[in-house]
PDB file of N, CA and C in Angstrom:
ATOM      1  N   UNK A   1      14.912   4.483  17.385  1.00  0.00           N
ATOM      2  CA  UNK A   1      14.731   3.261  16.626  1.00  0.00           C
ATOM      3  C   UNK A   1      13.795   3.586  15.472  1.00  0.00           C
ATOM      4  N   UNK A   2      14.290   3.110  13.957  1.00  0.00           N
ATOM      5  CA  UNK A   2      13.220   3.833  13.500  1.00  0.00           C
ATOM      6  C   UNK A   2      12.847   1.832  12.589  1.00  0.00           C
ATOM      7  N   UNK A   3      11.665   1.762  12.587  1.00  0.00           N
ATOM      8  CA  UNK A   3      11.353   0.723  11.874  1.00  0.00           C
ATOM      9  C   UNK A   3      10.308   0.878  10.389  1.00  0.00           C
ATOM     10  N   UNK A   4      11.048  -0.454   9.659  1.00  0.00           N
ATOM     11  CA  UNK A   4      10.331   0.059   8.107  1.00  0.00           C
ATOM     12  C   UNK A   4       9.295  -1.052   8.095  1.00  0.00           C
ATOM     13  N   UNK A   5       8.344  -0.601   8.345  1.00  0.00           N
ATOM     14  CA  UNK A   5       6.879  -1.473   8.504  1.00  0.00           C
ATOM     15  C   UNK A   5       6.757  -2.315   7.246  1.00  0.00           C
ATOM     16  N   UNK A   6       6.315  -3.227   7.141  1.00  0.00           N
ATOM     17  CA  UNK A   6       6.031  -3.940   6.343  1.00  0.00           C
ATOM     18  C   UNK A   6       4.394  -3.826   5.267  1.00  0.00           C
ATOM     19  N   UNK A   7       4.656  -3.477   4.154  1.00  0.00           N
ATOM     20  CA  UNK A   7       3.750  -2.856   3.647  1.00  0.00           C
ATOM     21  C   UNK A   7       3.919  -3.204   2.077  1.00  0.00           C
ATOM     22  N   UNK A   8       2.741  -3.864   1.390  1.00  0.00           N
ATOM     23  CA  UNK A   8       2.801  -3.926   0.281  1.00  0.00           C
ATOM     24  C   UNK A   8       3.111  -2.748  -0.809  1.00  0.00           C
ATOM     25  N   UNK A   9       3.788  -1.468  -0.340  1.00  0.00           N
ATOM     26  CA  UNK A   9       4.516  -0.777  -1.330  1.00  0.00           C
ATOM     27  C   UNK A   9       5.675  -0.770  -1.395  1.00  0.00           C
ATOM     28  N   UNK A  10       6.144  -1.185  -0.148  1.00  0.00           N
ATOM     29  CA  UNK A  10       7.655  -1.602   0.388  1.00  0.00           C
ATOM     30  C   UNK A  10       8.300  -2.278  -0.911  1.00  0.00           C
ATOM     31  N   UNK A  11       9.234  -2.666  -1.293  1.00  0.00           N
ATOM     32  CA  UNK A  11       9.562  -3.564  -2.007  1.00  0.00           C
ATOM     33  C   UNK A  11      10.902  -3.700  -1.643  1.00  0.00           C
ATOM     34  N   UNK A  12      11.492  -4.996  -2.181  1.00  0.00           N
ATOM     35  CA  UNK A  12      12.640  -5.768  -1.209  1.00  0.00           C
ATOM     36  C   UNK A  12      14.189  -4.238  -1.878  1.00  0.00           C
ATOM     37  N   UNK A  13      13.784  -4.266  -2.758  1.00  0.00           N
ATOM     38  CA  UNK A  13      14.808  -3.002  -3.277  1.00  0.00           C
ATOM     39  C   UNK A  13      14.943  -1.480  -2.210  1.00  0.00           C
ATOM     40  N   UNK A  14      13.957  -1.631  -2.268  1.00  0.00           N
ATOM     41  CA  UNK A  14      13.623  -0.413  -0.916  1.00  0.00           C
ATOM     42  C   UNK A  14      14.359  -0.732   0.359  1.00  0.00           C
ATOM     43  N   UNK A  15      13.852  -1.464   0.676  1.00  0.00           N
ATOM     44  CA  UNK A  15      14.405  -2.403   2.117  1.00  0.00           C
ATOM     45  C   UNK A  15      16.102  -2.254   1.404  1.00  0.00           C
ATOM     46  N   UNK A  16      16.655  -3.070   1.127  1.00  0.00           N
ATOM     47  CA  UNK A  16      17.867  -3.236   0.839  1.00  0.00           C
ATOM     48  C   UNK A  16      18.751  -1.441   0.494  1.00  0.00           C
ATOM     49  N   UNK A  17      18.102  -0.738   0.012  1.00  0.00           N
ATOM     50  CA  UNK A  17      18.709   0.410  -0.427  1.00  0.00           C
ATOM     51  C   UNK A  17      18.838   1.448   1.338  1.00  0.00           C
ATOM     52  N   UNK A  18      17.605   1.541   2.073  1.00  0.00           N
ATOM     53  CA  UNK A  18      17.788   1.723   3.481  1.00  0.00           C
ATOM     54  C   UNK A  18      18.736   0.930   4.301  1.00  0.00           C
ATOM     55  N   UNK A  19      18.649   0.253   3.876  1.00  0.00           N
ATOM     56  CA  UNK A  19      19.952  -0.588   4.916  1.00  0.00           C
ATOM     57  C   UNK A  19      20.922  -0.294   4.558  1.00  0.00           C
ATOM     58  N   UNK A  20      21.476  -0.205   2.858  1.00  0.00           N
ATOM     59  CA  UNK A  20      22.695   0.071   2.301  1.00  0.00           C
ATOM     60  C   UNK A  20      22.874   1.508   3.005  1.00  0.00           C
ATOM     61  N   UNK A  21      21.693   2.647   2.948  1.00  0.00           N
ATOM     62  CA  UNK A  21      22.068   4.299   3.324  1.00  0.00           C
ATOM     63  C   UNK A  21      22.804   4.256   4.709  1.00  0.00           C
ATOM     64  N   UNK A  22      21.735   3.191   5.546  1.00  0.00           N
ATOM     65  CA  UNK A  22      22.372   3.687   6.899  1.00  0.00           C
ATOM     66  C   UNK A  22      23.391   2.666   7.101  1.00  0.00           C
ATOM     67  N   UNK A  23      23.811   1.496   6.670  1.00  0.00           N
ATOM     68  CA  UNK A  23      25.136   1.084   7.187  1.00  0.00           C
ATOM     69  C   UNK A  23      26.476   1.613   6.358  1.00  0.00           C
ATOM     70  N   UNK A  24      25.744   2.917   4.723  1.00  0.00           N
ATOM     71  CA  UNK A  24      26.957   3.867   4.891  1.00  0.00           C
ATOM     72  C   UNK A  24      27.291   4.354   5.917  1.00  0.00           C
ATOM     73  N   UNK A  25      25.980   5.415   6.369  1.00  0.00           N
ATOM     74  CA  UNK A  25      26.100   6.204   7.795  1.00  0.00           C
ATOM     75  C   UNK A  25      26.648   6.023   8.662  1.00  0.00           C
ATOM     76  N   UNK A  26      26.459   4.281   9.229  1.00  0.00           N
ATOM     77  CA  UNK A  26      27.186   3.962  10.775  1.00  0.00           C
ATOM     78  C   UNK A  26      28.361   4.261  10.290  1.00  0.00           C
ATOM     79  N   UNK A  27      29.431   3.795   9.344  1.00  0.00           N
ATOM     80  CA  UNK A  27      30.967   4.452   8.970  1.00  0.00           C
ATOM     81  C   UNK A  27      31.476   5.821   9.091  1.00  0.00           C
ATOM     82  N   UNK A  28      30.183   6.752   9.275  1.00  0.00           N
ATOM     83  CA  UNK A  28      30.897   8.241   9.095  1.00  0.00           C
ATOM     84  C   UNK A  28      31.083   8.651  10.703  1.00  0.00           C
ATOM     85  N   UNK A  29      31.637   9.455  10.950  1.00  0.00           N
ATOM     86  CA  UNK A  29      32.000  10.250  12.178  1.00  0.00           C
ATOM     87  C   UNK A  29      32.051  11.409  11.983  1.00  0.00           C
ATOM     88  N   UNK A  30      30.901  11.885  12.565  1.00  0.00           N
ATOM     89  CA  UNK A  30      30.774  13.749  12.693  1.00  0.00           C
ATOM     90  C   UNK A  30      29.897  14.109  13.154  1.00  0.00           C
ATOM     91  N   UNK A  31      30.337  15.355  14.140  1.00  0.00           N
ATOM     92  CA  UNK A  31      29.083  15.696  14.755  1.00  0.00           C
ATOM     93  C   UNK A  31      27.627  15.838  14.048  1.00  0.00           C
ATOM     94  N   UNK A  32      27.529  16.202  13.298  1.00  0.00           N
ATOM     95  CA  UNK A  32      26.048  16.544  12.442  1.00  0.00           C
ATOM     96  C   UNK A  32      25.431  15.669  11.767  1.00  0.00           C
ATOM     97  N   UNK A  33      25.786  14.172  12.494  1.00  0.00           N
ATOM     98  CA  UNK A  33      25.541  12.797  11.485  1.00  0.00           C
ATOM     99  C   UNK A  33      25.291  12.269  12.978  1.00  0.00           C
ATOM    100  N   UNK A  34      24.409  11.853  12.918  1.00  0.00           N
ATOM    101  CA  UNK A  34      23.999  11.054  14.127  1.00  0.00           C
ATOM    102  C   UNK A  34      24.553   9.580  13.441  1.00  0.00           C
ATOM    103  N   UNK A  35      24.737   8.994  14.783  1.00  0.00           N
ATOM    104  CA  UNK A  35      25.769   7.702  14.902  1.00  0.00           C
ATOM    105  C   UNK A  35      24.518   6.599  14.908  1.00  0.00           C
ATOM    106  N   UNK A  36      24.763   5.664  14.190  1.00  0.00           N
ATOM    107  CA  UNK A  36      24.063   4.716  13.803  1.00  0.00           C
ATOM    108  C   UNK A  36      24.436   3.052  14.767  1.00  0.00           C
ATOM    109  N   UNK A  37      23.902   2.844  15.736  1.00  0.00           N
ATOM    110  CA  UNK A  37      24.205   1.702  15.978  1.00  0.00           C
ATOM    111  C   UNK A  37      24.239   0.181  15.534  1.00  0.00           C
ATOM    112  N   UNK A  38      23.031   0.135  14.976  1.00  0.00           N
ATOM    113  CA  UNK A  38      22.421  -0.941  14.993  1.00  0.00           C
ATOM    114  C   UNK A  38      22.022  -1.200  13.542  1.00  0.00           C
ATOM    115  N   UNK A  39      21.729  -1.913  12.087  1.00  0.00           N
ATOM    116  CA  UNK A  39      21.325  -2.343  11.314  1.00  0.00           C
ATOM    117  C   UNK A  39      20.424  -3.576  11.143  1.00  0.00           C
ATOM    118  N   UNK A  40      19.209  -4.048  11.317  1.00  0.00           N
ATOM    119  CA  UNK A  40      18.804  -5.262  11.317  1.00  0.00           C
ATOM    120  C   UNK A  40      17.545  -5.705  10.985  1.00  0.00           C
ATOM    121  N   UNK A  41      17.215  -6.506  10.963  1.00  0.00           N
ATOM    122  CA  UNK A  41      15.785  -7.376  11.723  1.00  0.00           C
ATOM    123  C   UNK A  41      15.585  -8.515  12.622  1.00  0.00           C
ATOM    124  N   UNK A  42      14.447  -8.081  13.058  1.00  0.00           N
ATOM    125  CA  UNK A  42      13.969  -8.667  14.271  1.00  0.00           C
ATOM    126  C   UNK A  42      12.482  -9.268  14.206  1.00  0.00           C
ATOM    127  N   UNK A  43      11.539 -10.301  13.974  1.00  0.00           N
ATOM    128  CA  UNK A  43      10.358 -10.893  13.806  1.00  0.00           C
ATOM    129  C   UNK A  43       9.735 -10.369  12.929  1.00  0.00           C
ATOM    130  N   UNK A  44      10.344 -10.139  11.202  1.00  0.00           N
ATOM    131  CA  UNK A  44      10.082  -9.456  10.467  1.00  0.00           C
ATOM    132  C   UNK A  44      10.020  -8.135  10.144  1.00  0.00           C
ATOM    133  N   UNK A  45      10.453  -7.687  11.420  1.00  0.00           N
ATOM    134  CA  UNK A  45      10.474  -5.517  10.993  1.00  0.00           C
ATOM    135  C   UNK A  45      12.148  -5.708  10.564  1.00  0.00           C
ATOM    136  N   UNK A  46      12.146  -5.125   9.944  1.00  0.00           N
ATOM    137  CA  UNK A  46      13.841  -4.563   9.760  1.00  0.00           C
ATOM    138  C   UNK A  46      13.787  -2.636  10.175  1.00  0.00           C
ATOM    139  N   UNK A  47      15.044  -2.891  11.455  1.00  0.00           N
ATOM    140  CA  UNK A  47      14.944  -1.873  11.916  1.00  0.00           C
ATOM    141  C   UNK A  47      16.915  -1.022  11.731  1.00  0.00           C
ATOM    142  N   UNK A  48      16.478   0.112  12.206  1.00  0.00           N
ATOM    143  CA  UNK A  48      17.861   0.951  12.303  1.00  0.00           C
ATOM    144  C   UNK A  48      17.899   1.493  13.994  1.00  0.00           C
ATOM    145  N   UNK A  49      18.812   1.467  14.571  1.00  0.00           N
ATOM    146  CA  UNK A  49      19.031   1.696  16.004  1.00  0.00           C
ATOM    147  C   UNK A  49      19.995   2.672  15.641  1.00  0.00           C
ATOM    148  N   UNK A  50      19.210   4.349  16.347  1.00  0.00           N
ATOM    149  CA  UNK A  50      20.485   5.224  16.192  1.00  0.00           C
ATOM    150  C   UNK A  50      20.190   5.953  17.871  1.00  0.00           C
ATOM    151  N   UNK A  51      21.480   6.776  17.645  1.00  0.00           N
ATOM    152  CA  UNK A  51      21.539   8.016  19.036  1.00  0.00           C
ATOM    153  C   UNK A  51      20.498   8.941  18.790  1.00  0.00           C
ATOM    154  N   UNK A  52      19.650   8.685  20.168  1.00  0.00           N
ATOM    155  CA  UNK A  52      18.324   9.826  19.930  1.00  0.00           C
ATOM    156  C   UNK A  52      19.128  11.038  20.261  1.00  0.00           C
ATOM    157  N   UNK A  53      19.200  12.349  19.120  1.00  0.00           N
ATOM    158  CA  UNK A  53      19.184  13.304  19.054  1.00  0.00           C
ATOM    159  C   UNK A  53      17.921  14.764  19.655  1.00  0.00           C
ATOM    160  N   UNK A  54      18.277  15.229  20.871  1.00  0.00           N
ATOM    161  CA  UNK A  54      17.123  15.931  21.743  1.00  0.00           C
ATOM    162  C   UNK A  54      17.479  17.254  20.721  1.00  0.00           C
ATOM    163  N   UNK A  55      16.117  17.798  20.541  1.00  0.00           N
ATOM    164  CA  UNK A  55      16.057  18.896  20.149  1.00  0.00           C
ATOM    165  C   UNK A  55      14.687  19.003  19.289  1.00  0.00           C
ATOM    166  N   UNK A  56      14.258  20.334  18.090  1.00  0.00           N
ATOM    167  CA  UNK A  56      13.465  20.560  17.064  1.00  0.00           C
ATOM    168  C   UNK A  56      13.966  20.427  15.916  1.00  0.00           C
ATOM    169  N   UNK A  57      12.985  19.053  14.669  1.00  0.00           N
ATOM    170  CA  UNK A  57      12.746  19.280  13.791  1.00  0.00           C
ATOM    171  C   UNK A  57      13.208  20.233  12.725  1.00  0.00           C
ATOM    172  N   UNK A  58      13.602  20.307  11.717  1.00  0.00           N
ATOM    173  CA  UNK A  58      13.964  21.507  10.605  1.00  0.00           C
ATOM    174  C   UNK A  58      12.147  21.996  10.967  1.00  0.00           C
ATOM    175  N   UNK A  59      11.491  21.220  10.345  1.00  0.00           N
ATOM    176  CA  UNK A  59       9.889  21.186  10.263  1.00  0.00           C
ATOM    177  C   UNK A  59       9.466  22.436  11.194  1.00  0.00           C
ATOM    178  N   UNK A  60       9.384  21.795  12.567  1.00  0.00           N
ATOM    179  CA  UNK A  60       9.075  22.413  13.760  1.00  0.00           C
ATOM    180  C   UNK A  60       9.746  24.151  13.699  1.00  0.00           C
ATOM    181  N   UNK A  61      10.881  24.212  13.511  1.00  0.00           N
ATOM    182  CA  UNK A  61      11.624  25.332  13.286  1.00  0.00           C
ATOM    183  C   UNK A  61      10.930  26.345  12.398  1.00  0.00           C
ATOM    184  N   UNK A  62      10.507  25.859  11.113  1.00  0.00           N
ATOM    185  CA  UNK A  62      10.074  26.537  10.230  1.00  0.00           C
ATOM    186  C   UNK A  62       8.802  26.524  10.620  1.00  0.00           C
ATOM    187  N   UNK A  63       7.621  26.127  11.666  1.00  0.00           N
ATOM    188  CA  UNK A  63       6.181  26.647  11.738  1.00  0.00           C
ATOM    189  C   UNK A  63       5.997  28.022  11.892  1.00  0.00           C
ATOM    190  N   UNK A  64       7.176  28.826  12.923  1.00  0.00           N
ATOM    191  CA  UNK A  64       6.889  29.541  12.943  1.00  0.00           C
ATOM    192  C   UNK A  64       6.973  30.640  12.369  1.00  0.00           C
ATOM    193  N   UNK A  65       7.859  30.569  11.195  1.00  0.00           N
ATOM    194  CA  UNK A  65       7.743  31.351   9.955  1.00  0.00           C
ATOM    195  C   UNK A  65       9.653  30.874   9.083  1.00  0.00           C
ATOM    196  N   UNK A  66      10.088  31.835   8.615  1.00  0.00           N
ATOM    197  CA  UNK A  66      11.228  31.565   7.705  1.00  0.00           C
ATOM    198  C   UNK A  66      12.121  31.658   8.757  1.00  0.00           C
ATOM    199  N   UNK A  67      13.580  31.065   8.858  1.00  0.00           N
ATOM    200  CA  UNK A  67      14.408  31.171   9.296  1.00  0.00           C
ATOM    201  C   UNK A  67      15.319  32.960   8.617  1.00  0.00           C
ATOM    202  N   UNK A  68      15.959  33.342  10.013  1.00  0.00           N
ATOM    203  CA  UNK A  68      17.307  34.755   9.137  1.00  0.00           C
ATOM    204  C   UNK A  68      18.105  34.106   8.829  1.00  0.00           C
ATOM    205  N   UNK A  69      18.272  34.992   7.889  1.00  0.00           N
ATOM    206  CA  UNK A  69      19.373  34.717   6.981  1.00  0.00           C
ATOM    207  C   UNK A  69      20.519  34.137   7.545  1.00  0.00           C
ATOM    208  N   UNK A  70      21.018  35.024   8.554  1.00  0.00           N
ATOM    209  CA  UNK A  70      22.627  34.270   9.467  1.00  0.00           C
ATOM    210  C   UNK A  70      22.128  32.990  10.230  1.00  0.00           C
ATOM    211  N   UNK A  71      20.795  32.492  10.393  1.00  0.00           N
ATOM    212  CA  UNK A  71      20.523  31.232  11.082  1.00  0.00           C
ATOM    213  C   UNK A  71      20.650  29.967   9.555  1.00  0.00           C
ATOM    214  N   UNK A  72      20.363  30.286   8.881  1.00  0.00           N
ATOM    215  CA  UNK A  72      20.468  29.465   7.372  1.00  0.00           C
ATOM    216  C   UNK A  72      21.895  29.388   6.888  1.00  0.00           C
ATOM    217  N   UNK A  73      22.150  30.485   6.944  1.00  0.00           N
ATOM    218  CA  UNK A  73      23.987  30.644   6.174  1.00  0.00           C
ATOM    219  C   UNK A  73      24.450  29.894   7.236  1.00  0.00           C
ATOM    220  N   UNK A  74      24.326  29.823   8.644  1.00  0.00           N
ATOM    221  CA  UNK A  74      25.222  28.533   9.265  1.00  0.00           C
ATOM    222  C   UNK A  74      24.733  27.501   9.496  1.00  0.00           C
ATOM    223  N   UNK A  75      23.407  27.222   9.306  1.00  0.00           N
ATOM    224  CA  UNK A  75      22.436  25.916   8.891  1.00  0.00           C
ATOM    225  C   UNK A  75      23.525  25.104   7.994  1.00  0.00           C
ATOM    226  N   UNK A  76      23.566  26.201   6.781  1.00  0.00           N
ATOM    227  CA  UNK A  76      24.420  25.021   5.725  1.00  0.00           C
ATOM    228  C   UNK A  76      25.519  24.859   5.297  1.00  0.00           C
ATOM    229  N   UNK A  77      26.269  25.559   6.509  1.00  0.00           N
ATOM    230  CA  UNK A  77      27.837  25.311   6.696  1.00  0.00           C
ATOM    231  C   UNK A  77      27.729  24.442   7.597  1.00  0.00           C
ATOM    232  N   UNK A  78      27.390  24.006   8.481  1.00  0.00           N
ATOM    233  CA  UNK A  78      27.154  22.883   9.113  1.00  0.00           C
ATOM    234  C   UNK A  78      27.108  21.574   8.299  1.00  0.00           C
TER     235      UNK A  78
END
C-alpha cells in the first residue's frame, strides 16, 4: 500500500498525475510490472493498493558495489 501523505508541497496536480501513472499501470499485464489493485482515497490519504513484490531493492543490490555486466545486460532486457 503505498500512501501520498498530505503535505503542503503536494499539490492537487501531483495527486492527480499519480493516480493518472498508476491507473495506467493497473491496465498493463506483465510480469515485471507489478499489478495494481486498488486506486483511491480513504479519510483524506489517497492511496495505491498493489501486489507486494518479496525480494531486494535496485538500491539494496547496488550497496554492495556495481552490478556484472551479464547481471545488467539482463536487468535491461527485462
Amino acid at each position: 500500500l503505498k500512501v501520498l501523505v498530505p503535505s503542503p508541497l503536494v499539490r492537487e496536480a501531483d495527486r492527480a498525475r499519480v493516480e493518472a501513472e498508476a491507473r495506467a499501470a493497473s491496465r498493463l499485464n506483465h510480469p515485471n510490472i507489478v499489478t495494481i489493485f486498488a486506486v483511491g482515497e480513504a479519510e483524506g490519504l489517497h492511496f495505491i493498493a498493489m501486489e507486494l513484490v518479496e525480494g531486494e531493492t535496485l538500491r539494496q543490490r547496488l550497496a554492495s558495489g556495481p552490478l556484472p555486466v551479464p547481471v545488467v545486460a539482463d536487468l535491461a532486457v527485462q
